[in-house]
C-alpha atoms as a PDB file:
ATOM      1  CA  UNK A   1      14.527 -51.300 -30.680  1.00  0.00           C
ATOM      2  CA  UNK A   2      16.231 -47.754 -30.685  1.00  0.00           C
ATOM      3  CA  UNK A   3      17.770 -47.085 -27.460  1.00  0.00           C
ATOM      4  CA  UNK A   4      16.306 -43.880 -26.005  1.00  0.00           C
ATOM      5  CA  UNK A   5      19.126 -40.871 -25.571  1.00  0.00           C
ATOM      6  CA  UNK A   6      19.066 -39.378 -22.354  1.00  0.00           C
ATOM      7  CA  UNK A   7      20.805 -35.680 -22.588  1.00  0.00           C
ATOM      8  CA  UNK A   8      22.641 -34.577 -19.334  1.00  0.00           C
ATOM      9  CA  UNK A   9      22.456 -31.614 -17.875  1.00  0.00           C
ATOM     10  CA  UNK A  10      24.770 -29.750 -15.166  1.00  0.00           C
ATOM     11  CA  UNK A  11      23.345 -27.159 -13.078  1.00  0.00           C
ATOM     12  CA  UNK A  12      25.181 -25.808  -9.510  1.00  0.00           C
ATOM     13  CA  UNK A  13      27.105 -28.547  -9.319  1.00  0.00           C
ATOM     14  CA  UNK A  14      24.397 -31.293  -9.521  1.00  0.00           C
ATOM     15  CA  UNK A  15      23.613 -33.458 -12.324  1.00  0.00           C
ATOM     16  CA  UNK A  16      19.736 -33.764 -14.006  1.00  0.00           C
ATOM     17  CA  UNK A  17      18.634 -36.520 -15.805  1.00  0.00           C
ATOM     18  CA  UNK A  18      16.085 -35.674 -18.637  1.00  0.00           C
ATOM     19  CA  UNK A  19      14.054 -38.008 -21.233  1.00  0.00           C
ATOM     20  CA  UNK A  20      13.348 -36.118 -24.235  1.00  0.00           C
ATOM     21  CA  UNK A  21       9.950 -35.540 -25.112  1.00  0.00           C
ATOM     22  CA  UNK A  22       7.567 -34.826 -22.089  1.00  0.00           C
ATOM     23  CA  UNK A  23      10.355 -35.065 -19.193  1.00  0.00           C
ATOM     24  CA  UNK A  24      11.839 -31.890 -20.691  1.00  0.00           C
ATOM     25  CA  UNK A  25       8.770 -30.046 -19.731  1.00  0.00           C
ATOM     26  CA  UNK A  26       9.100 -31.410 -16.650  1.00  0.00           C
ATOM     27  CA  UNK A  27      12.358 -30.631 -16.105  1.00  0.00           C
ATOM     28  CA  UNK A  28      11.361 -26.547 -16.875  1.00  0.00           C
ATOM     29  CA  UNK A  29       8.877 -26.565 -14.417  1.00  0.00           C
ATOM     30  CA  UNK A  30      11.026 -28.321 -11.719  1.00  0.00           C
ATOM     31  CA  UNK A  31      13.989 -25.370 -12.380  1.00  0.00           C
ATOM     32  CA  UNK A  32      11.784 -22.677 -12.080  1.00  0.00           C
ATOM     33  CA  UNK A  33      11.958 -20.224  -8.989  1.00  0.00           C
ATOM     34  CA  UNK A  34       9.141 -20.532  -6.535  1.00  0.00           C
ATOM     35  CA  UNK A  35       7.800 -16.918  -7.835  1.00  0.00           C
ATOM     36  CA  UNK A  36       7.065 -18.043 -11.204  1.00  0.00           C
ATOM     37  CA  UNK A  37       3.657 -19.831  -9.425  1.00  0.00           C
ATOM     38  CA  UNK A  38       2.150 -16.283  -8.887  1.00  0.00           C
ATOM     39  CA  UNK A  39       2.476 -15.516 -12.393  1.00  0.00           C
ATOM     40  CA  UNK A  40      -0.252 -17.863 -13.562  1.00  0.00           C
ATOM     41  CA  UNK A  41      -2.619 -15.859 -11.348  1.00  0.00           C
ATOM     42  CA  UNK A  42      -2.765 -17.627  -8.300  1.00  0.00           C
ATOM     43  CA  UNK A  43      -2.480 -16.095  -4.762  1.00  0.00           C
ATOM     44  CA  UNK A  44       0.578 -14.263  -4.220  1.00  0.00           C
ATOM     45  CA  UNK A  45       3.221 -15.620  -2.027  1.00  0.00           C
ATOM     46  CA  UNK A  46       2.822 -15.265   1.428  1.00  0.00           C
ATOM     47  CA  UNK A  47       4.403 -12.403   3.090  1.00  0.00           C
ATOM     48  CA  UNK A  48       4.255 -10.836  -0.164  1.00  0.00           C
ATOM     49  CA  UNK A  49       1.141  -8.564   0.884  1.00  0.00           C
ATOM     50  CA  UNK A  50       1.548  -4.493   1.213  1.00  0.00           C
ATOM     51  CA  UNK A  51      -0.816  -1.742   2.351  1.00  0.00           C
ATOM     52  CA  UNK A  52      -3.948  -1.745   0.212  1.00  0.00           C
ATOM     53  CA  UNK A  53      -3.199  -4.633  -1.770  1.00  0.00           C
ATOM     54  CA  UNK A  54      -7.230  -5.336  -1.354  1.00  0.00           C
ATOM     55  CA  UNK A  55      -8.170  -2.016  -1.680  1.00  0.00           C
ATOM     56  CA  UNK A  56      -7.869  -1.403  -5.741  1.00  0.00           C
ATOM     57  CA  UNK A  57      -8.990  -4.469  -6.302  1.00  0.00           C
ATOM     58  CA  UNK A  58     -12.346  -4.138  -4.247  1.00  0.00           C
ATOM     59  CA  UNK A  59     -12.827  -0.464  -4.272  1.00  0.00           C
ATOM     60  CA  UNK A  60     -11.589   0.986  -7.282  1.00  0.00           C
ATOM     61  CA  UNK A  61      -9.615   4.081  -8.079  1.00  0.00           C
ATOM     62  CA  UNK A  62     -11.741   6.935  -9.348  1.00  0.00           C
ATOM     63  CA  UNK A  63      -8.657   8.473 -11.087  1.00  0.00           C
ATOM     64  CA  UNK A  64     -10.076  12.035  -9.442  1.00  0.00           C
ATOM     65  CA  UNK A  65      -7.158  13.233  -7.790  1.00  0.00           C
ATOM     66  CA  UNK A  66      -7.620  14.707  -4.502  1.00  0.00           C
ATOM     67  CA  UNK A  67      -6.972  18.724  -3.929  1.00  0.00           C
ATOM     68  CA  UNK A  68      -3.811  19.793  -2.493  1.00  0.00           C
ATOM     69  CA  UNK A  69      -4.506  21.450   0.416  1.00  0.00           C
ATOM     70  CA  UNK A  70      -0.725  21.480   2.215  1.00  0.00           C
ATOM     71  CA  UNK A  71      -1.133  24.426   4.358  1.00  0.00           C
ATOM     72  CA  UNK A  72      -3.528  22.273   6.215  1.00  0.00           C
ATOM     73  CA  UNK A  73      -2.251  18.279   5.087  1.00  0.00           C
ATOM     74  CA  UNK A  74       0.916  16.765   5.269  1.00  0.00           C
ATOM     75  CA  UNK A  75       2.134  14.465   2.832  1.00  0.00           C
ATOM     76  CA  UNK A  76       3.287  11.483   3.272  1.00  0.00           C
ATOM     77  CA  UNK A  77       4.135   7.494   1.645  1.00  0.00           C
ATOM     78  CA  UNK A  78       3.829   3.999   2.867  1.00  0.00           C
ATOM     79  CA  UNK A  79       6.064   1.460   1.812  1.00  0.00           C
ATOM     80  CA  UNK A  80       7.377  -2.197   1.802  1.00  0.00           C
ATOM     81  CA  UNK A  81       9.980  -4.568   0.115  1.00  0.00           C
ATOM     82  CA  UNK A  82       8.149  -3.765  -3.367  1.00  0.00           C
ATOM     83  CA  UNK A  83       9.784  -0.488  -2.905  1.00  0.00           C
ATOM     84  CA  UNK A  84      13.012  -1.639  -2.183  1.00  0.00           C
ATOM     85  CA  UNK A  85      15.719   0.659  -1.541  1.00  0.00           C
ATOM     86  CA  UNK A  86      13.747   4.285  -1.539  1.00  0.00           C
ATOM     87  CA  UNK A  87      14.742   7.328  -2.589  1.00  0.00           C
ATOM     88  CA  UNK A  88      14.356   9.261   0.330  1.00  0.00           C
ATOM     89  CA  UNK A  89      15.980  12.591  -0.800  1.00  0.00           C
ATOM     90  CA  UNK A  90      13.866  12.747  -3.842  1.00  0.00           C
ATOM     91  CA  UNK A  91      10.717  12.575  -1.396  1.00  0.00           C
ATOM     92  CA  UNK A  92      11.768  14.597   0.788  1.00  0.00           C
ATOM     93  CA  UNK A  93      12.538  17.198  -2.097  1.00  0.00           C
ATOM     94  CA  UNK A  94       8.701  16.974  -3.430  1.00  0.00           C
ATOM     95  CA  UNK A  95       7.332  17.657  -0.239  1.00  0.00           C
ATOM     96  CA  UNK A  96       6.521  14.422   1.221  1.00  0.00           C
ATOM     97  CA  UNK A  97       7.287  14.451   5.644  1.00  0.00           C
ATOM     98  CA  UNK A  98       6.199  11.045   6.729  1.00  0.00           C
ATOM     99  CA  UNK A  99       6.157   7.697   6.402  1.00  0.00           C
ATOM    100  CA  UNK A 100       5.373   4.317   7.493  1.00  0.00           C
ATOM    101  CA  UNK A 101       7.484   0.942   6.828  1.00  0.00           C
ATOM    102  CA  UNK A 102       6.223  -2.671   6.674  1.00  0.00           C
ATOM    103  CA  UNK A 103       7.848  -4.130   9.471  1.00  0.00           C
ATOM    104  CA  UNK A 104       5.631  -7.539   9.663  1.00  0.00           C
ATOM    105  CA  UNK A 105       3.238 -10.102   8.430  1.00  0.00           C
ATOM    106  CA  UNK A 106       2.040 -12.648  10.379  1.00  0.00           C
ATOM    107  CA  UNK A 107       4.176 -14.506  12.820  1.00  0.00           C
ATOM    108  CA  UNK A 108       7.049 -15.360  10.399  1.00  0.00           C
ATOM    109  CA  UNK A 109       7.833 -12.767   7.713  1.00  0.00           C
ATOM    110  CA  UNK A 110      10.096  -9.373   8.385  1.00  0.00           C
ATOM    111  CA  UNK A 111      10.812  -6.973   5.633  1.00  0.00           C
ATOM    112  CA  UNK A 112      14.031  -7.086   4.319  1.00  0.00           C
ATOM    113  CA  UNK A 113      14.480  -3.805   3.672  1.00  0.00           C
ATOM    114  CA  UNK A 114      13.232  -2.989   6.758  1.00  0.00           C
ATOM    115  CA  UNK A 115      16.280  -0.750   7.909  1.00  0.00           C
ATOM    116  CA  UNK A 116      17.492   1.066   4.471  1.00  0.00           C
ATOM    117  CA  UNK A 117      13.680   1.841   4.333  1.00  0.00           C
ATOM    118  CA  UNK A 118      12.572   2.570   8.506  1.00  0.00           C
ATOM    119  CA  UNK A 119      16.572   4.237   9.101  1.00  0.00           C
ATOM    120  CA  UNK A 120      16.827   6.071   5.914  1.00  0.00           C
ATOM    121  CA  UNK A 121      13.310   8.040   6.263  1.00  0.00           C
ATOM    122  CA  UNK A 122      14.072   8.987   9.765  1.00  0.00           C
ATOM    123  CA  UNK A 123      17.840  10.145   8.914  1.00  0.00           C
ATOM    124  CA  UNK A 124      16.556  12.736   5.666  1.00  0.00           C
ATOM    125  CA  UNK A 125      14.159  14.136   8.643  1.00  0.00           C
ATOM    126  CA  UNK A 126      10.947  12.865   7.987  1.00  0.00           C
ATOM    127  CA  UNK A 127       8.380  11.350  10.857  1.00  0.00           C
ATOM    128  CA  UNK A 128       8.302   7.451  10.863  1.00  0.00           C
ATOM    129  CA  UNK A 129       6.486   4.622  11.521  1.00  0.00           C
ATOM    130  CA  UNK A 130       6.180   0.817  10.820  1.00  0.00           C
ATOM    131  CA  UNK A 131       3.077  -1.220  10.345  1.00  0.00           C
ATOM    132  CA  UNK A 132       2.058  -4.687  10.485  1.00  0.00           C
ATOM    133  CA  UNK A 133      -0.064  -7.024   8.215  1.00  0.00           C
ATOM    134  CA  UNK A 134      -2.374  -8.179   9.424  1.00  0.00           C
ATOM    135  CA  UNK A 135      -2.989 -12.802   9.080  1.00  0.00           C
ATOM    136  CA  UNK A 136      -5.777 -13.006  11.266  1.00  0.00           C
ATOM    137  CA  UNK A 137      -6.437 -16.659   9.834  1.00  0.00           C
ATOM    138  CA  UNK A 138      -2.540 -17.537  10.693  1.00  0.00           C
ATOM    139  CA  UNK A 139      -2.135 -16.863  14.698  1.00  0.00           C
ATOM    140  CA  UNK A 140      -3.340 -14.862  17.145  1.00  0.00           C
ATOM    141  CA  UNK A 141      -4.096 -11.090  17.315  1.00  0.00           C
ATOM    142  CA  UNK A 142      -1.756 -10.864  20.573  1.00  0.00           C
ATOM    143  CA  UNK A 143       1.287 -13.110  18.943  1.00  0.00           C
ATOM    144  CA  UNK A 144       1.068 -10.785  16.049  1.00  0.00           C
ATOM    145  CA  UNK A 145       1.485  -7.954  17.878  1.00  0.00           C
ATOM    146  CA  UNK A 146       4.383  -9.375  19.995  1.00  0.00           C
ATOM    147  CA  UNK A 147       5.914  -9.991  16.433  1.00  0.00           C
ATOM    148  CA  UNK A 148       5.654  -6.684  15.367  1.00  0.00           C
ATOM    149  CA  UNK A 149       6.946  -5.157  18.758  1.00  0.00           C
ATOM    150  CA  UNK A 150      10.041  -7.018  18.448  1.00  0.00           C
ATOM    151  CA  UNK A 151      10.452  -6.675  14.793  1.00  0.00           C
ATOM    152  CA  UNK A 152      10.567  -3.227  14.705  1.00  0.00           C
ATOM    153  CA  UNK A 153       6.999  -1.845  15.118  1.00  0.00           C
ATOM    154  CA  UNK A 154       7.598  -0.240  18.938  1.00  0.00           C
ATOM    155  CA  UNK A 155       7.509   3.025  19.488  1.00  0.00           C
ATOM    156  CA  UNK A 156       9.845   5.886  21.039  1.00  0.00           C
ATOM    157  CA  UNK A 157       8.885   9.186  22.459  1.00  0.00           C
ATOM    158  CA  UNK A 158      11.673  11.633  20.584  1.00  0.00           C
ATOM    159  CA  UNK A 159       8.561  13.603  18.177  1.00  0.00           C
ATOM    160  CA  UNK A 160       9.762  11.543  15.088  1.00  0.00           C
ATOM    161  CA  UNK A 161       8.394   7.676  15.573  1.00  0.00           C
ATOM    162  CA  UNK A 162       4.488   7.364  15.054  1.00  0.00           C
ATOM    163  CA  UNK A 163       2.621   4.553  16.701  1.00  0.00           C
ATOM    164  CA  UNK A 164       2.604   1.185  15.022  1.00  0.00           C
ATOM    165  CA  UNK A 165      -0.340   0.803  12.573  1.00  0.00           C
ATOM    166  CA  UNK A 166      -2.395  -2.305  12.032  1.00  0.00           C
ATOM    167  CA  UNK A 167      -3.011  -2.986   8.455  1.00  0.00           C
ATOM    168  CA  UNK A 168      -6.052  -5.104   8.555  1.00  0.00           C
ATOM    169  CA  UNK A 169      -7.993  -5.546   5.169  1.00  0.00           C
ATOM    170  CA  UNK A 170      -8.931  -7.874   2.225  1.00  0.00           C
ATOM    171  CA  UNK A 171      -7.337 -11.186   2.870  1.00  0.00           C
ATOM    172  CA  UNK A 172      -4.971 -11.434  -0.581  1.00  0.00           C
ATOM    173  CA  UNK A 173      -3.949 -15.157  -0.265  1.00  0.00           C
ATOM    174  CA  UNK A 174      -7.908 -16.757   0.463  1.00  0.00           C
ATOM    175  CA  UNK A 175     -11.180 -15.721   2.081  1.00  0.00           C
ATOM    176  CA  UNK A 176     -11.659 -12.019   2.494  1.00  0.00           C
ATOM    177  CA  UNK A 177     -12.135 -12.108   6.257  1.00  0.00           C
ATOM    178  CA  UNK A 178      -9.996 -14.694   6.576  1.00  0.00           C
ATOM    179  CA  UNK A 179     -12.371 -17.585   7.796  1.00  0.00           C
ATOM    180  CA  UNK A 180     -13.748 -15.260  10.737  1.00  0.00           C
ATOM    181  CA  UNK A 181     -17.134 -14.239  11.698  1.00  0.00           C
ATOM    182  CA  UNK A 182     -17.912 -10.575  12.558  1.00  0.00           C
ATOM    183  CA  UNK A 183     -17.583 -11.141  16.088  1.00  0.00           C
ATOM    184  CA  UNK A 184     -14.580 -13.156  15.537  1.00  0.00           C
ATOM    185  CA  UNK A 185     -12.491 -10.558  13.553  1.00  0.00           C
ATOM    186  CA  UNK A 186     -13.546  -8.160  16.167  1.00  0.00           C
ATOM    187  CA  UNK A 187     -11.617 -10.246  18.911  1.00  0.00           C
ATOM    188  CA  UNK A 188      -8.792 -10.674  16.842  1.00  0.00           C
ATOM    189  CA  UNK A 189      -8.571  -6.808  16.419  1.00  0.00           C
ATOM    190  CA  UNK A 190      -8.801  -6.233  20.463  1.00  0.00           C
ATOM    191  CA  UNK A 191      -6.438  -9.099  21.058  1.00  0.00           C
ATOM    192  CA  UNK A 192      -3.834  -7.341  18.944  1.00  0.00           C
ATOM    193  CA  UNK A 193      -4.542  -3.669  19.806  1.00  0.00           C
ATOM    194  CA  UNK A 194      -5.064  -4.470  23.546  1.00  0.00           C
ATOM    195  CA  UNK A 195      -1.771  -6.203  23.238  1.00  0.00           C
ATOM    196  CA  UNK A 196       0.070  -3.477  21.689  1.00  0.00           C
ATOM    197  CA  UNK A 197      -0.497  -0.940  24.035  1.00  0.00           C
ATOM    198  CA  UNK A 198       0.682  -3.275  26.969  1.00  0.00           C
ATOM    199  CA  UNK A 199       3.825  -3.484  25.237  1.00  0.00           C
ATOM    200  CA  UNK A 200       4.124  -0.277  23.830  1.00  0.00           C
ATOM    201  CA  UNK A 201       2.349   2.193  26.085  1.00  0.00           C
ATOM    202  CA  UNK A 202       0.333   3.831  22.861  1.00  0.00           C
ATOM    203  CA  UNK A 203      -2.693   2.981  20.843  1.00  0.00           C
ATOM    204  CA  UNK A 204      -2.362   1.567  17.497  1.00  0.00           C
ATOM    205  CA  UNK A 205      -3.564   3.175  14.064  1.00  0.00           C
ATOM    206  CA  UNK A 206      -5.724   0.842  12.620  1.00  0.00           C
ATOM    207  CA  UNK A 207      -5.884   1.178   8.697  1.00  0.00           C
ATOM    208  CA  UNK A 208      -8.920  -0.373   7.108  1.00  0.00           C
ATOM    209  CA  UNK A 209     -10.862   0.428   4.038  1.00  0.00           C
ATOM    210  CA  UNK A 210     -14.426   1.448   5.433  1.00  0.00           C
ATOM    211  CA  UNK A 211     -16.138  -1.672   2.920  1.00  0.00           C
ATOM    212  CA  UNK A 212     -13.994  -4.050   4.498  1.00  0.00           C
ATOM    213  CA  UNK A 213     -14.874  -2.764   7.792  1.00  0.00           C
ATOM    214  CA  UNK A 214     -18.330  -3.364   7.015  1.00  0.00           C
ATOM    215  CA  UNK A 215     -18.312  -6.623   5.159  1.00  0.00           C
ATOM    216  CA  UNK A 216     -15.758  -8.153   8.197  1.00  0.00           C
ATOM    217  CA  UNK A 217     -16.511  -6.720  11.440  1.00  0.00           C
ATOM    218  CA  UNK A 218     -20.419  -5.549  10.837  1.00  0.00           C
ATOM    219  CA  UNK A 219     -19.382  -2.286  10.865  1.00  0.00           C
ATOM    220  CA  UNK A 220     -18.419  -2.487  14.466  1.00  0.00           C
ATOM    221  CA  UNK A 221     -18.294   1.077  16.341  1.00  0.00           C
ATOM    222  CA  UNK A 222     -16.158   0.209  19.282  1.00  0.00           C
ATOM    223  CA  UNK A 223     -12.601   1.405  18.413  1.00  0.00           C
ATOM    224  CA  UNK A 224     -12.849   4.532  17.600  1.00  0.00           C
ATOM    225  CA  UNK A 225     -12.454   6.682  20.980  1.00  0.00           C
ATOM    226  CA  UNK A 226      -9.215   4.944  21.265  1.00  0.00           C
ATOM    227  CA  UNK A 227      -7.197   4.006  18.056  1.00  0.00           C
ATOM    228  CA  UNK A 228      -6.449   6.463  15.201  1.00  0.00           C
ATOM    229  CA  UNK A 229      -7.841   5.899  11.304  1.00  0.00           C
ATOM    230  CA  UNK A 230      -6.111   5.621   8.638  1.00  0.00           C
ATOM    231  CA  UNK A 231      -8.615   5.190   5.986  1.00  0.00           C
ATOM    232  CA  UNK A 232      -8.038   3.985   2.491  1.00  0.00           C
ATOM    233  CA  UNK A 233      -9.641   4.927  -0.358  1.00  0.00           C
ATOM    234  CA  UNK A 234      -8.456   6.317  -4.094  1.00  0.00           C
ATOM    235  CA  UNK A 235     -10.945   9.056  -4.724  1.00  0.00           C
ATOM    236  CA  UNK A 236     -10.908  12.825  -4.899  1.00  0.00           C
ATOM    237  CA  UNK A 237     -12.617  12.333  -0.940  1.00  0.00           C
ATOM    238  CA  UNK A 238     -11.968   9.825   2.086  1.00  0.00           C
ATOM    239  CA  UNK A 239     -15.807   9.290   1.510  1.00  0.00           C
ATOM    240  CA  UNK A 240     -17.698   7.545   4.245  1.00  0.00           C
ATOM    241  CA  UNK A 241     -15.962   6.324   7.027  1.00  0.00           C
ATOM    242  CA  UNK A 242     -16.449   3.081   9.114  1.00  0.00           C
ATOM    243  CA  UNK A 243     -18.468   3.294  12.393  1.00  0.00           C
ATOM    244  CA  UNK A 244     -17.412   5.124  15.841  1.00  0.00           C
ATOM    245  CA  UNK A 245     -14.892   7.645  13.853  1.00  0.00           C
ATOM    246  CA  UNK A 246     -15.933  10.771  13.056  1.00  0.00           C
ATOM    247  CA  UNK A 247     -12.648  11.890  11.459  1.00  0.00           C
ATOM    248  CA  UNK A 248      -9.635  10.215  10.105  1.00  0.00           C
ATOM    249  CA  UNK A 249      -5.988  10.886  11.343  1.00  0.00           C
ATOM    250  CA  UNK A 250      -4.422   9.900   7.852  1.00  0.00           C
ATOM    251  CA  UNK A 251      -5.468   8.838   4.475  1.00  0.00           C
ATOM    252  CA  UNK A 252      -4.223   6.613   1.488  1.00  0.00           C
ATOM    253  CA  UNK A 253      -5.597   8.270  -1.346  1.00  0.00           C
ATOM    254  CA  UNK A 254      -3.633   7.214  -4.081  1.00  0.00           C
ATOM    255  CA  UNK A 255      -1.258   3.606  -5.318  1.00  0.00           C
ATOM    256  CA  UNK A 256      -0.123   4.950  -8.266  1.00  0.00           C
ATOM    257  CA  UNK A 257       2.053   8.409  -7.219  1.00  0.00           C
ATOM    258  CA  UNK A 258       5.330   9.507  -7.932  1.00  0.00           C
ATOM    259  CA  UNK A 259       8.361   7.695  -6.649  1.00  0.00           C
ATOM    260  CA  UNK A 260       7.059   4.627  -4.650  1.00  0.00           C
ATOM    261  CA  UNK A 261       2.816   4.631  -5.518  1.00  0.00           C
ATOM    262  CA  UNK A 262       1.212   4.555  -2.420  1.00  0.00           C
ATOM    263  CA  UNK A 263       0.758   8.218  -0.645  1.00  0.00           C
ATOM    264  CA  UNK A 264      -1.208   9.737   2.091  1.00  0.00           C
ATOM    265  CA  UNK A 265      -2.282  12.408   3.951  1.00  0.00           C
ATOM    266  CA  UNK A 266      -1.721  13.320   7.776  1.00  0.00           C
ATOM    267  CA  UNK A 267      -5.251  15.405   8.613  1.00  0.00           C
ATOM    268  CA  UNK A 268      -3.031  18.220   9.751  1.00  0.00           C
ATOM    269  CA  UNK A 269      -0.269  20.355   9.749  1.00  0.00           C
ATOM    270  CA  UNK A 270       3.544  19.254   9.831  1.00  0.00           C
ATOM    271  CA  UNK A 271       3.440  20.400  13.752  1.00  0.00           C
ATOM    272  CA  UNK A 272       0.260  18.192  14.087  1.00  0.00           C
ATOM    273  CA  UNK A 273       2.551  15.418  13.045  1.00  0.00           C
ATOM    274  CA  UNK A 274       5.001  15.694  15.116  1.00  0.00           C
ATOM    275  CA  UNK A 275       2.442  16.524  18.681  1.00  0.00           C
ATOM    276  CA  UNK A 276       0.231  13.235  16.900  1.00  0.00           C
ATOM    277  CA  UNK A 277       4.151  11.360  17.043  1.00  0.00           C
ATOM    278  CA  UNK A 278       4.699  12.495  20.631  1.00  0.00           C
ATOM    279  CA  UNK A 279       0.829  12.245  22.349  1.00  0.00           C
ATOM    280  CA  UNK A 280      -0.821   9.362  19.351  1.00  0.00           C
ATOM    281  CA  UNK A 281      -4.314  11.279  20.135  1.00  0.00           C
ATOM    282  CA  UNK A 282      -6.707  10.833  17.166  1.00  0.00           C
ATOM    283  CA  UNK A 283      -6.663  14.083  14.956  1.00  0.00           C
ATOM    284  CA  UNK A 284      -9.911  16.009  16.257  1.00  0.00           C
ATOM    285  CA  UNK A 285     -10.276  18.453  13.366  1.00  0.00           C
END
């Protein structure tokens, strides 16, 4: 009988043992990084997720670009670890004034670029925020929030730090409402929100897309005298919007614009910003 060759390989200081044949393929699968998994399609890895992740996928993009009304809007991006390290100048330079930072997901994951992205907004001059995605199936709306308070997502009254926002849409790693009934998301929402304000003194901004809203909380009307939209949608209009708002403070109406994709629009003027930074009252116009 021919005795079987068994090829040695060397990697970081470790040996691997390999049959030829179908170990090899074995052996490729066990080397690769743990990112190559999302490749095939499956859910992406957790704390991966970014503002309106769901929404493109579940609402669309019209491709009608909105009108630029900036004697009346403000521009502004959102942004996360896909972004990196932004270029803040070249923002700045094309008009943009605000913008909001993942801070948080869950009760485990922080951005690592957090600072070069949270710092480096607020240093070229523009208003700032940080926002929190949402894992309602994961832990509790009030441990989330004390997560995001102390990861970043408080708030300080100097005209240039926005309230925290809760970014609470399509679930991208399972069930769309993440296991919960109506009245069960609902809780989760107060839990967090209620729990925010105790630690922060201000009320939220809750950004939702209005299906979502509908399909996961029954359209429920109850948060809207208190917490600030920011409504999602990639048409030429913010379209309908969920129940108990009858305006929206800001608006994601586009993934896909120049220099980091996602961008939005304060409803109001750059002052507006800055008095909505200092006093967090819903936009009334």
């Amino acid at each position: 009988m021919d005795s079987v060759r068994i090829p040695i390989f060397r990697s970081r200081g470790r040996s691997r043992l390999c049959l030829t044949g179908t170990l090899t393929c074995l052996l490729l699968f066990l080397s690769s990084p743990p990112a190559a998994a999302d490749a095939t399609g499956g859910a992406p890895v957790r704390g991966s997720a970014y503002m309106g992740i769901g929404v493109l996928a579940h609402d669309g993009d019209s491709g009608d670009p909105p009108p630029d009304p900036r004697a009346t809007q403000t521009e502004g991006v959102d942004v996360s670890s896909h972004q990196r390290d932004v270029d803040w100048p070249t923002l700045w330079n094309d008009g943009t004034k605000w913008a909001y930072t993942k801070a948080t997901e869950g009760t485990s994951y922080t951005n690592p670029y957090f600072t070069q992205q949270y710092d480096g907004s607020f240093d070229i001059g523009m208003v700032r925020g940080a926002y929190h995605f949402a894992t309602p199936d994961t832990a509790g709306g009030a441990a989330q929030a004390d997560f995001f308070v102390e990861h970043g997502g408080g708030w300080s009254n100097d005209a240039q730090t926005l309230p925290g926002a809760l970014d609470i849409e399509w679930n991208p790693y399972g069930d769309a409402c993440y296991g919960k009934s109506k009245s069960g998301m609902v809780s989760w929402i107060r839990d967090f929100l209620d729990r925010y304000r105790s630690r922060t003194g201000r009320d939220a901004v809750i950004y939702t897309a209005t299906n979502w809203w509908i399909q996961c909380t029954g359209d429920y009307a109850g948060f809207g005298e208190t917490n600030p939209l920011w409504i999602a949608r990639y048409a030429s209009t913010v379209g309908p919007l969920p129940a108990g708002w009858t305006s929206y403070t800001m608006w994601q109406y586009t993934s896909s614009g120049r220099t980091v994709g996602d961008h939005d629009r304060f409803n109001g003027s750059q002052d507006g910003l800055r008095d909505f930074a200092t006093s967090g009252a819903p936009d009334a116009s």
